[in-house]
Protein backbone atom coordinates (compact mmCIF):
# COMPACT_ATOMS: atom_id res chain seq x y z
CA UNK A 1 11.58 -49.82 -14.52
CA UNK A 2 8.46 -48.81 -12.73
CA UNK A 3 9.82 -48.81 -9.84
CA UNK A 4 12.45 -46.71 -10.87
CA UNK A 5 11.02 -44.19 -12.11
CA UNK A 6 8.40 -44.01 -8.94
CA UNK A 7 12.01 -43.87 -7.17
CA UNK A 8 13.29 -41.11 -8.89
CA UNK A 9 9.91 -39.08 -8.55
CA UNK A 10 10.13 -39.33 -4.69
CA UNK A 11 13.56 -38.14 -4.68
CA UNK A 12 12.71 -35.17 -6.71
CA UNK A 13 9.23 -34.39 -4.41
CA UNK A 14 11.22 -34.69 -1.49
CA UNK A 15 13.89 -32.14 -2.79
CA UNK A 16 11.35 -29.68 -3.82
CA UNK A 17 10.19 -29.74 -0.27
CA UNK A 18 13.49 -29.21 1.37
CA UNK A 19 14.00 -26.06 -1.12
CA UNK A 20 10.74 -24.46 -0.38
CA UNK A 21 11.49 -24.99 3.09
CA UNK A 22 15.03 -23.64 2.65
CA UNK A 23 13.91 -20.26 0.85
CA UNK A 24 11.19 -19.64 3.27
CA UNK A 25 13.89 -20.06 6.49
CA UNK A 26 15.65 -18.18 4.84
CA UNK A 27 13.45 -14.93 3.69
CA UNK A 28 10.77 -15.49 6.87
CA UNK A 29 11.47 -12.27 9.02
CA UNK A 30 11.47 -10.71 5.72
CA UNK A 31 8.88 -7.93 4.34
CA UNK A 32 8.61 -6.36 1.07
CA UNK A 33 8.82 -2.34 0.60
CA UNK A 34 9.29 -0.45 -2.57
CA UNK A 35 11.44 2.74 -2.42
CA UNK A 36 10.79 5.18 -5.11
CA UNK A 37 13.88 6.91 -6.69
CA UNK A 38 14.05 10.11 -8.82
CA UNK A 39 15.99 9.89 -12.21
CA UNK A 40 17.68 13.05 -13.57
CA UNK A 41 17.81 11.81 -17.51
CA UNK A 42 19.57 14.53 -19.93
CA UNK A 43 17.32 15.59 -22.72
CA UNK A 44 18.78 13.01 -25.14
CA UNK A 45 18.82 9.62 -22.58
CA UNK A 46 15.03 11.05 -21.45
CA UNK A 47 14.09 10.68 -25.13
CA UNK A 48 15.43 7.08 -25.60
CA UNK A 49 13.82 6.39 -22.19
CA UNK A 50 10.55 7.44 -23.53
CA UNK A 51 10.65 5.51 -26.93
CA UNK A 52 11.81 2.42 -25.09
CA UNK A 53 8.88 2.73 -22.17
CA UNK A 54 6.24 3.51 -25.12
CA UNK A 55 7.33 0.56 -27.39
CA UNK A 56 7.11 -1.51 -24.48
CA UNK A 57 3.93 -0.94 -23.36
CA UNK A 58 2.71 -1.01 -27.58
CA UNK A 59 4.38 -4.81 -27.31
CA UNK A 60 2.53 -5.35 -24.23
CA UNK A 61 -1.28 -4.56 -25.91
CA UNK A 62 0.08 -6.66 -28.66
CA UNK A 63 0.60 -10.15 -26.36
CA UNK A 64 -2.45 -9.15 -24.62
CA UNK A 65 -4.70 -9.81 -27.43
CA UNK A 66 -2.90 -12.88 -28.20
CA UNK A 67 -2.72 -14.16 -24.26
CA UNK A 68 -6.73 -13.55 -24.29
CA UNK A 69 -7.62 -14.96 -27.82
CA UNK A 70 -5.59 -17.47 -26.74
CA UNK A 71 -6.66 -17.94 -23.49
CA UNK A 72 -2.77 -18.37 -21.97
CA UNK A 73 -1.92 -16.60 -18.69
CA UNK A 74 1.46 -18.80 -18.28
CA UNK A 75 4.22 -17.21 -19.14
CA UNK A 76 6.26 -20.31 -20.75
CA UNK A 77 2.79 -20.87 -23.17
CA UNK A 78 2.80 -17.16 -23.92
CA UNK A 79 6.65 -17.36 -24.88
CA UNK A 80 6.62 -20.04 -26.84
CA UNK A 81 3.69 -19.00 -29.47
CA UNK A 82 4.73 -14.73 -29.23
CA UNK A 83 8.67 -14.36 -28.00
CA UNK A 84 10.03 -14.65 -31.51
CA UNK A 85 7.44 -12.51 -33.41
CA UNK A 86 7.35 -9.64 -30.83
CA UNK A 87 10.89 -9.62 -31.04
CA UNK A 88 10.87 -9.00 -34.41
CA UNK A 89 7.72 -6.76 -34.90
CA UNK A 90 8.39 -4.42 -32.00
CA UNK A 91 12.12 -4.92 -32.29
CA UNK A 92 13.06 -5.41 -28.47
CA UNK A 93 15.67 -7.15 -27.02
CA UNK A 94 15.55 -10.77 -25.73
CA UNK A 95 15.10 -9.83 -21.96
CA UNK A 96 13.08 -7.17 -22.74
CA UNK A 97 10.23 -9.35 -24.61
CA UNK A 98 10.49 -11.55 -21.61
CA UNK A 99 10.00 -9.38 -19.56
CA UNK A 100 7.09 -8.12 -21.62
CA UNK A 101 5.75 -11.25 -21.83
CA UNK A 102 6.20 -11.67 -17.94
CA UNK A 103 3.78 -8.13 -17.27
CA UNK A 104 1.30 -9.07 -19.49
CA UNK A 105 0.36 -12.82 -17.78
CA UNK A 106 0.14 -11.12 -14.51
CA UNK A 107 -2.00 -8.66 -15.63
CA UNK A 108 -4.19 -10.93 -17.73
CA UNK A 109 -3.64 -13.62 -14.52
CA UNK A 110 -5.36 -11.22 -12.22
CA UNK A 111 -9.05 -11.18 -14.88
CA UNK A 112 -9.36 -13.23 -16.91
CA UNK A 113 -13.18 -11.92 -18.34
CA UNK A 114 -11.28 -9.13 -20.20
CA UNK A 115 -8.14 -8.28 -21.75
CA UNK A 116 -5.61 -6.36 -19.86
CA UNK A 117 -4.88 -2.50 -21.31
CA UNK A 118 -1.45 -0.97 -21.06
CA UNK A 119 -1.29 2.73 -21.39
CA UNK A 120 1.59 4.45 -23.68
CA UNK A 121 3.72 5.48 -20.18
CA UNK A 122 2.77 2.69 -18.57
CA UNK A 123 5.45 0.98 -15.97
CA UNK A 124 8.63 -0.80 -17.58
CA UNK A 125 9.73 -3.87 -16.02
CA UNK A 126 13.83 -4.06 -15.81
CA UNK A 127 15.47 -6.54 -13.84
CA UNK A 128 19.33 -7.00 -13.06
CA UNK A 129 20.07 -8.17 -16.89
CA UNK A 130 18.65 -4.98 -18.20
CA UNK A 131 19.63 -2.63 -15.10
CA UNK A 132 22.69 -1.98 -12.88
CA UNK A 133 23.34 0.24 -10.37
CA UNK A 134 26.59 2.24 -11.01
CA UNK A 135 27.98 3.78 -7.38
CA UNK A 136 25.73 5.37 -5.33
CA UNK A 137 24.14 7.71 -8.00
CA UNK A 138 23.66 6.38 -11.04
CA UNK A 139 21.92 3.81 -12.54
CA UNK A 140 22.54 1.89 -16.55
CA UNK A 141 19.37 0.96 -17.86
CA UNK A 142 19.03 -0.93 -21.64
CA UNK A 143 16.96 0.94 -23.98
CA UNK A 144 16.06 0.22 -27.64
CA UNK A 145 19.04 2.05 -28.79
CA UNK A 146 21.75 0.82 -26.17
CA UNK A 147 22.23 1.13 -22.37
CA UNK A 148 21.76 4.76 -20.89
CA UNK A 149 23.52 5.48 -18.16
CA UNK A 150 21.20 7.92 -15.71
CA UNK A 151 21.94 10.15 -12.65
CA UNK A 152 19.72 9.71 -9.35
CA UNK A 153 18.39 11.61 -6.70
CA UNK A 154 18.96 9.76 -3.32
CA UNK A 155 17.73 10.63 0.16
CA UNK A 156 18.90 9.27 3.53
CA UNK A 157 15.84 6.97 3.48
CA UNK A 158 16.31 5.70 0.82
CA UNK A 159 20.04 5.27 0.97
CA UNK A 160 19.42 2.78 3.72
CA UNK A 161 17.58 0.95 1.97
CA UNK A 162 19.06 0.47 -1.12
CA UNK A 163 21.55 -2.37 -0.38
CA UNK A 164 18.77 -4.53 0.38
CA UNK A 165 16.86 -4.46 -3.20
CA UNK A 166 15.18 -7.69 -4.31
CA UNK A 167 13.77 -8.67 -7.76
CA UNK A 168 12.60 -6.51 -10.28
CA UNK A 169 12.44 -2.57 -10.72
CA UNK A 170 9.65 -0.46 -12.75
CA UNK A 171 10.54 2.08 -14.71
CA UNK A 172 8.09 5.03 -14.20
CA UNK A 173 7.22 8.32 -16.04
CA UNK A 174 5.04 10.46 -14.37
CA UNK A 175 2.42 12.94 -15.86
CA UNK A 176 4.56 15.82 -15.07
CA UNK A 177 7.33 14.47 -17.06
CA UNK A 178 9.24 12.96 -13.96
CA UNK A 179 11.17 9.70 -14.30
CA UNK A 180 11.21 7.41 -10.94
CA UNK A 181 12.45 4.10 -10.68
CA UNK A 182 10.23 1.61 -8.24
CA UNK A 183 12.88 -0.48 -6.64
CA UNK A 184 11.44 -3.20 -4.54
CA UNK A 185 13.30 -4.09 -1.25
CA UNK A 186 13.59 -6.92 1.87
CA UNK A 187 13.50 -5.55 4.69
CA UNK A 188 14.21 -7.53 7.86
CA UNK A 189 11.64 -7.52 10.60
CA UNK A 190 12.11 -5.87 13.94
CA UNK A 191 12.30 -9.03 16.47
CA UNK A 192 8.97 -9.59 18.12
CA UNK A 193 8.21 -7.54 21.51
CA UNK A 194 6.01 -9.55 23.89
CA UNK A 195 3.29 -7.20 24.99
CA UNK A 196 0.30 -6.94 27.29
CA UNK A 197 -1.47 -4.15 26.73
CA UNK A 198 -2.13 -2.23 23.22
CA UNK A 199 -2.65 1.77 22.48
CA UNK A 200 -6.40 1.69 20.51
CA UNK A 201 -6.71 3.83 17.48
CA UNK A 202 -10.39 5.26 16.38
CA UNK A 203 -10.08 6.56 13.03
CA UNK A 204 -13.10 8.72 11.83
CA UNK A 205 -14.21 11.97 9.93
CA UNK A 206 -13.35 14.65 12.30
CA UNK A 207 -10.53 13.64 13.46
CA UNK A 208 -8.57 10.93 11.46
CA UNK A 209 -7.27 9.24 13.90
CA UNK A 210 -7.76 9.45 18.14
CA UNK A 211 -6.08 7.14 20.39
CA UNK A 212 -6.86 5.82 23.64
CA UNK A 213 -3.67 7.88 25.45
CA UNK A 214 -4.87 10.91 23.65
CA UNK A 215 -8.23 12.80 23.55
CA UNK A 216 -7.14 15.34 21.53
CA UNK A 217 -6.70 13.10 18.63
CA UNK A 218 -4.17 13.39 15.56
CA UNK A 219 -5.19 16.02 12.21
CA UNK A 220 -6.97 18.75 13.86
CA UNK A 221 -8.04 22.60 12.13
CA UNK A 222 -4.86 22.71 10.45
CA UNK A 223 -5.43 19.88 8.41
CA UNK A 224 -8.81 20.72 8.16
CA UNK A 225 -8.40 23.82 6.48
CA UNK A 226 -5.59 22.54 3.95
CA UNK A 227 -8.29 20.04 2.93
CA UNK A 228 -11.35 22.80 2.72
CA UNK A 229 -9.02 24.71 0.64
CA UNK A 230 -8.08 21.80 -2.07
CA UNK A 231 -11.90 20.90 -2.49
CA UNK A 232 -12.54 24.56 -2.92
CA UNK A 233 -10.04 25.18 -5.37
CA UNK A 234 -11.15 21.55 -7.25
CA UNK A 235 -14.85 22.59 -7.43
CA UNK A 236 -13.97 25.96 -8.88
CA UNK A 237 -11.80 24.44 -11.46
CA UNK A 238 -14.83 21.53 -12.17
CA UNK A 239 -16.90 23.93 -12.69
CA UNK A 240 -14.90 26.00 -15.40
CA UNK A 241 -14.09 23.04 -17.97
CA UNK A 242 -11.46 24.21 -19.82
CA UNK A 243 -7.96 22.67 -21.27
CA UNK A 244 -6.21 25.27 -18.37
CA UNK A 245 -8.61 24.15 -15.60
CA UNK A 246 -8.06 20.42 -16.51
CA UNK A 247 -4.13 20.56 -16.43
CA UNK A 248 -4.40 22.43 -13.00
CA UNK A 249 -6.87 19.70 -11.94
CA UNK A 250 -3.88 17.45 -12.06
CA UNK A 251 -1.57 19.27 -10.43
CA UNK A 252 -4.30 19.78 -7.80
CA UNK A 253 -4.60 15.92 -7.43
CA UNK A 254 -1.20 15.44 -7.09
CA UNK A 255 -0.46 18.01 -4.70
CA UNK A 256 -3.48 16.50 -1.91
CA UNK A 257 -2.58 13.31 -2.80
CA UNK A 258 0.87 14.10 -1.47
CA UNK A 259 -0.67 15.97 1.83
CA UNK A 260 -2.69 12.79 2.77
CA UNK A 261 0.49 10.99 2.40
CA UNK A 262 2.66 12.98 3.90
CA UNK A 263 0.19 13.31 7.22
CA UNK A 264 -0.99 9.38 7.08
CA UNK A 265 2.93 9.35 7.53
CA UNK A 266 3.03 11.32 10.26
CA UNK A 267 -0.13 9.63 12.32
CA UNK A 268 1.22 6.29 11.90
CA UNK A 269 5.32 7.00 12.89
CA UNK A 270 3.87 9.08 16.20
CA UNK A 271 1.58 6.10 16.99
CA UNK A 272 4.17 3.59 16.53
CA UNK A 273 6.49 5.40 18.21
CA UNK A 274 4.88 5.95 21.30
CA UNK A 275 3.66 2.34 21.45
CA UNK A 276 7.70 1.20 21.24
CA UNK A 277 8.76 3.45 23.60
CA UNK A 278 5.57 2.10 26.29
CA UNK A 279 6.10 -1.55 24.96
CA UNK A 280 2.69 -1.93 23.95
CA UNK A 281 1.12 -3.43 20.70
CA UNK A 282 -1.47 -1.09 18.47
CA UNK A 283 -5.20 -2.21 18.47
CA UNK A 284 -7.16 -1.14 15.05
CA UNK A 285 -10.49 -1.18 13.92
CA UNK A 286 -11.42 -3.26 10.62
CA UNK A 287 -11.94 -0.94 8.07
CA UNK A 288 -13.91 -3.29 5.66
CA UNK A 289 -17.22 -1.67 4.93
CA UNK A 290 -15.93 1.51 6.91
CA UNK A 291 -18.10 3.96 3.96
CA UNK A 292 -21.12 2.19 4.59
CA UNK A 293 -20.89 2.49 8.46
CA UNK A 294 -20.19 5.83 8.77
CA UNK A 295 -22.66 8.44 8.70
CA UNK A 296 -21.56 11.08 6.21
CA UNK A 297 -24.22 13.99 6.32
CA UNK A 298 -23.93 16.99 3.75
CA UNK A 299 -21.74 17.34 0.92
CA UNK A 300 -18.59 18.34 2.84
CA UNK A 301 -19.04 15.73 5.45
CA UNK A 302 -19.34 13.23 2.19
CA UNK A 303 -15.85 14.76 0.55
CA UNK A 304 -14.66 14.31 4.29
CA UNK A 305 -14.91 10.49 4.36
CA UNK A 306 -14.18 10.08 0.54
CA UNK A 307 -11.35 12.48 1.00
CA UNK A 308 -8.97 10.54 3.69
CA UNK A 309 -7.27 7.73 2.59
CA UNK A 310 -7.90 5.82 6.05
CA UNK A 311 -6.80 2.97 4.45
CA UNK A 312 -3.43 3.90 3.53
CA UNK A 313 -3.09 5.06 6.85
CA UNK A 314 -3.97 1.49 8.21
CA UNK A 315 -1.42 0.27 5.72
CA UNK A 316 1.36 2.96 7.29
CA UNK A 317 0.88 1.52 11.17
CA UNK A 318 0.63 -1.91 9.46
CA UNK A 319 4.35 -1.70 7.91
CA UNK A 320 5.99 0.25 10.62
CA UNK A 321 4.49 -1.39 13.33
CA UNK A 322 5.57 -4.79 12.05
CA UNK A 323 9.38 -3.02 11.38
CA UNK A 324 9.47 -2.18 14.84
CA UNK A 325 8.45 -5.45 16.16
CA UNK A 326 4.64 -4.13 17.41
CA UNK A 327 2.24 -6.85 17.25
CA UNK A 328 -0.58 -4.90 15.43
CA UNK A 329 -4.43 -6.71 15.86
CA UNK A 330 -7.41 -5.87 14.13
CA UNK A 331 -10.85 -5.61 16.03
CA UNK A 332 -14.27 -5.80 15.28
CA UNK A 333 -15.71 -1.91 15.53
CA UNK A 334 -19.31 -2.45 15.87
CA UNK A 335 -20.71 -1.19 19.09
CA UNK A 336 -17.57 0.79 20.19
CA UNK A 337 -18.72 4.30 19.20
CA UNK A 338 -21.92 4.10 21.42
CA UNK A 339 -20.67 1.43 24.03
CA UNK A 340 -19.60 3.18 27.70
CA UNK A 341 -15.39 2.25 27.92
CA UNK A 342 -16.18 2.31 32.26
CA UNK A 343 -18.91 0.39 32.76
CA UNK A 344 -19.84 -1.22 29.29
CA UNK A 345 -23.61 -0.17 28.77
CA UNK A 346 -24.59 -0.22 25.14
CA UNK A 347 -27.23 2.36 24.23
CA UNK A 348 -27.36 4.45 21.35
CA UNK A 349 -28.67 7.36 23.40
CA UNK A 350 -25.35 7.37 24.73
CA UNK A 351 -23.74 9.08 22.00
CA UNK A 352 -25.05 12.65 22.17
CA UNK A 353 -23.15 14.30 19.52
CA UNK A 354 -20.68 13.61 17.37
CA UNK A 355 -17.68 14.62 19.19
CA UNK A 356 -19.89 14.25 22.86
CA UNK A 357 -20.23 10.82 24.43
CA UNK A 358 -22.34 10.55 27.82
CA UNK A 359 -23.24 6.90 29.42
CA UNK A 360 -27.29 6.68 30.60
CA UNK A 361 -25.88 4.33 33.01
CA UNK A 362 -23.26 5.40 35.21
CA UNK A 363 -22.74 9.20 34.08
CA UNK A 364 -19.22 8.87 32.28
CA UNK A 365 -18.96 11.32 29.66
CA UNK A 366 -15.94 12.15 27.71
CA UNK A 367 -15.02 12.84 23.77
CA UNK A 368 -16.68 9.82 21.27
CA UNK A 369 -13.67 9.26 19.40
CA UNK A 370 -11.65 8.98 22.32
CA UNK A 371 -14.42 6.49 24.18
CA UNK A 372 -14.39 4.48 20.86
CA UNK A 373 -10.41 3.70 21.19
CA UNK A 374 -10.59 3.04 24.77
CA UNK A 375 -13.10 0.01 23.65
CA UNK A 376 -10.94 -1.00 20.76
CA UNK A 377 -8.12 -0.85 23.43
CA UNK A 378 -10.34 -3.11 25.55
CA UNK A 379 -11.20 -5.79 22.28
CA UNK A 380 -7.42 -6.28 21.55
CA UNK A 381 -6.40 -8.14 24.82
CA UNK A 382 -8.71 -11.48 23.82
CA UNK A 383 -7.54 -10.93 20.50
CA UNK A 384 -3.70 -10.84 20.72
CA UNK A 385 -4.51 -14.16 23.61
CA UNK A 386 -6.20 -15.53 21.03
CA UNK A 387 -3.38 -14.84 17.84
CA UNK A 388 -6.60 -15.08 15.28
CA UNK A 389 -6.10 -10.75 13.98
CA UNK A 390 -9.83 -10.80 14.98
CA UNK A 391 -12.31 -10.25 17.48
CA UNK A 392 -15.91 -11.24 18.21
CA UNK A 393 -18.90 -8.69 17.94
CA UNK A 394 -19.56 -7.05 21.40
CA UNK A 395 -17.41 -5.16 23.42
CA UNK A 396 -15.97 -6.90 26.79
CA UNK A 397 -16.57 -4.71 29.62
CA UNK A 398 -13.97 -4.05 32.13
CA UNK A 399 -15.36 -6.74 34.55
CA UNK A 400 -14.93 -9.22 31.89
């Protein structure tokens, strides 16, 4: 009988492994986007939208006192103790408490020192038992009081990308009263492009980002006075502290929050898209620990580096790069700002200035930013020989 049963638990090992093998042959190639989709809700399915997103998120506060009193951060624990009495007390469908139940053990998985908070408008989870798609512009999503069905705003981008959705959707009201639903998607890889030589991207203060094919470097004065403006216009409004000049704050916030996107978008599709068309890979420096490296003098050279999002923008080349098929390395950045990209002499005395860059040793001089991507350039060959994502300290000279 022993036996057996030893038998029987072999069997069912070895079939777990040849699943978990199947589903990762199957979705490796595979990366994981979100696109974000307006909703166009008349007054009355807006309203039943709302009620349903705030009970939600009231049910969700509820099992997260009960997931940390009783210290449970498994989903099938937390169900079987709270599914029938949230039900009841918050009145919510059966998928919806499970998927209630299914927020709040991530959340509470990810610390488990405190208990997770959900705010009123918080996101709702819906999945394909509580949400369908309905054509190609309108979506039926359950609410407390029935299914709604809602009109969408789609663009071409997102139109592509639609058909290949994946998994669960958030439901998403916005401070200005907006309703977006977060639809997360697979997206196929681009196949990989062998490649021998890589475009190196600086990314600093006054210029976001420089790369080694051009010295002028991307985000120039008209960025630069777009961003003057907003911190202008945010200090003003700081300084006033009333209800009007808090509400404008946000649409303030907003509104450069948007412009960083909108030009980290930019940098990144350029950047790939020169490095496709050359057939080269794209060389960036690690940004861990990039605020305490850089040298941020003066309160508008402070809002500078605390007012670029330069990793979002690493996150942009990251995504399309892979899409494309670009082999994308990390390097080490130490050394690179002050470290001659023609002959290799390290000297701080080389860097002048912060836009001037003049070698001690053999006379090159040229802009810094542009230098410092010529010697991340330089880093990524050992690095993509290597396949590791990183490099050693130093910077390999030419010779090398």
């Amino acid at each position: 009988m022993l036996l057996q049963w030893q038998w029987r638990s072999a069997v069912i090992r070895a079939l777990a492994r040849c699943l978990d093998s199947l589903i990762e042959s199957v979705y490796s190639g595979f990366m994981k986007l979100v696109v974000q989709i307006q909703l166009i809700p008349d007054t009355e399915s807006a309203r039943k939208l709302r009620e349903s997103v705030e009970r939600f998120n009231e049910a969700a506060n509820w099992l997260a006192g009960v997931a940390f009193d009783q210290q449970i951060s498994n989903k099938i624990g937390l169900q079987k103790i709270a599914y029938r009495e949230v039900r009841e007390r918050f009145g919510l469908s059966s998928q919806i408490a499970c998927l209630c139940i299914h927020r709040v053990c991530e959340a509470y998985r990810r610390d488990k020192s405190k208990r997770p908070k959900f705010r009123s408008h918080s996101a709702m989870s819906h999945d394909i038992r509580t949400m369908s798609f309905k054509g190609i512009d309108r979506v039926s999503l359950l609410t407390l009081e029935g299914r709604v069905i809602v009109p969408f705003l789609l663009g071409s981008y997102q139109a592509e990308r639609l058909p290949q959705r994946k998994g669960q959707c958030d439901l998403v009201l916005r401070k200005d009263g907006k309703w977006f639903l977060i639809v997360t998607i697979d997206v196929p890889e681009g196949s990989p492009v062998p490649v021998t030589d890589f475009i190196g991207v600086d990314m600093g203060i006054a210029r976001i980002a420089t790369t080694s094919d051009n010295a002028e470097g991307h985000c120039g004065q008209p960025v630069e006075r777009i961003r003057r403006k907003h911190n202008i216009q945010r200090k003003r409004l700081q300084r006033k502290r009333t209800r009007g000049a808090k509400k404008k704050l946000v649409r303030v916030s907003g509104k450069e929050a948007r412009f960083r996107r909108h030009e980290n978008h930019c940098i990144s599709k350029t950047i790939v898209e020169s490095a496709r068309r050359t057939g080269r890979g794209i060389a960036i420096e690690n940004l861990e620990g990039i605020r305490g490296r850089v040298t941020a003098r003066g309160g508008d050279a402070r809002n500078k580096l605390s007012g670029w999002s330069f990793q979002q923008l690493a996150a942009f080349l990251s995504y399309k790069a892979t899409l494309a098929g670009i082999p994308i390395v990390q390097v080490d950045p130490r050394n690179t700002s002050k470290t001659c990209s023609v002959c290799g002499h390290c000297e701080r005395g080389n860097r002048k200035s912060q836009a001037e860059f003049a070698c001690k040793h053999c006379g090159f001089s040229a802009n810094a930013d542009w230098n410092a991507a010529r010697n991340i350039r330089a880093l990524a060959v050992p690095c993509n020989a290597a396949r590791t994502g990183q490099c050693r300290s130093g910077i390999r000279t030419p010779g090398s």
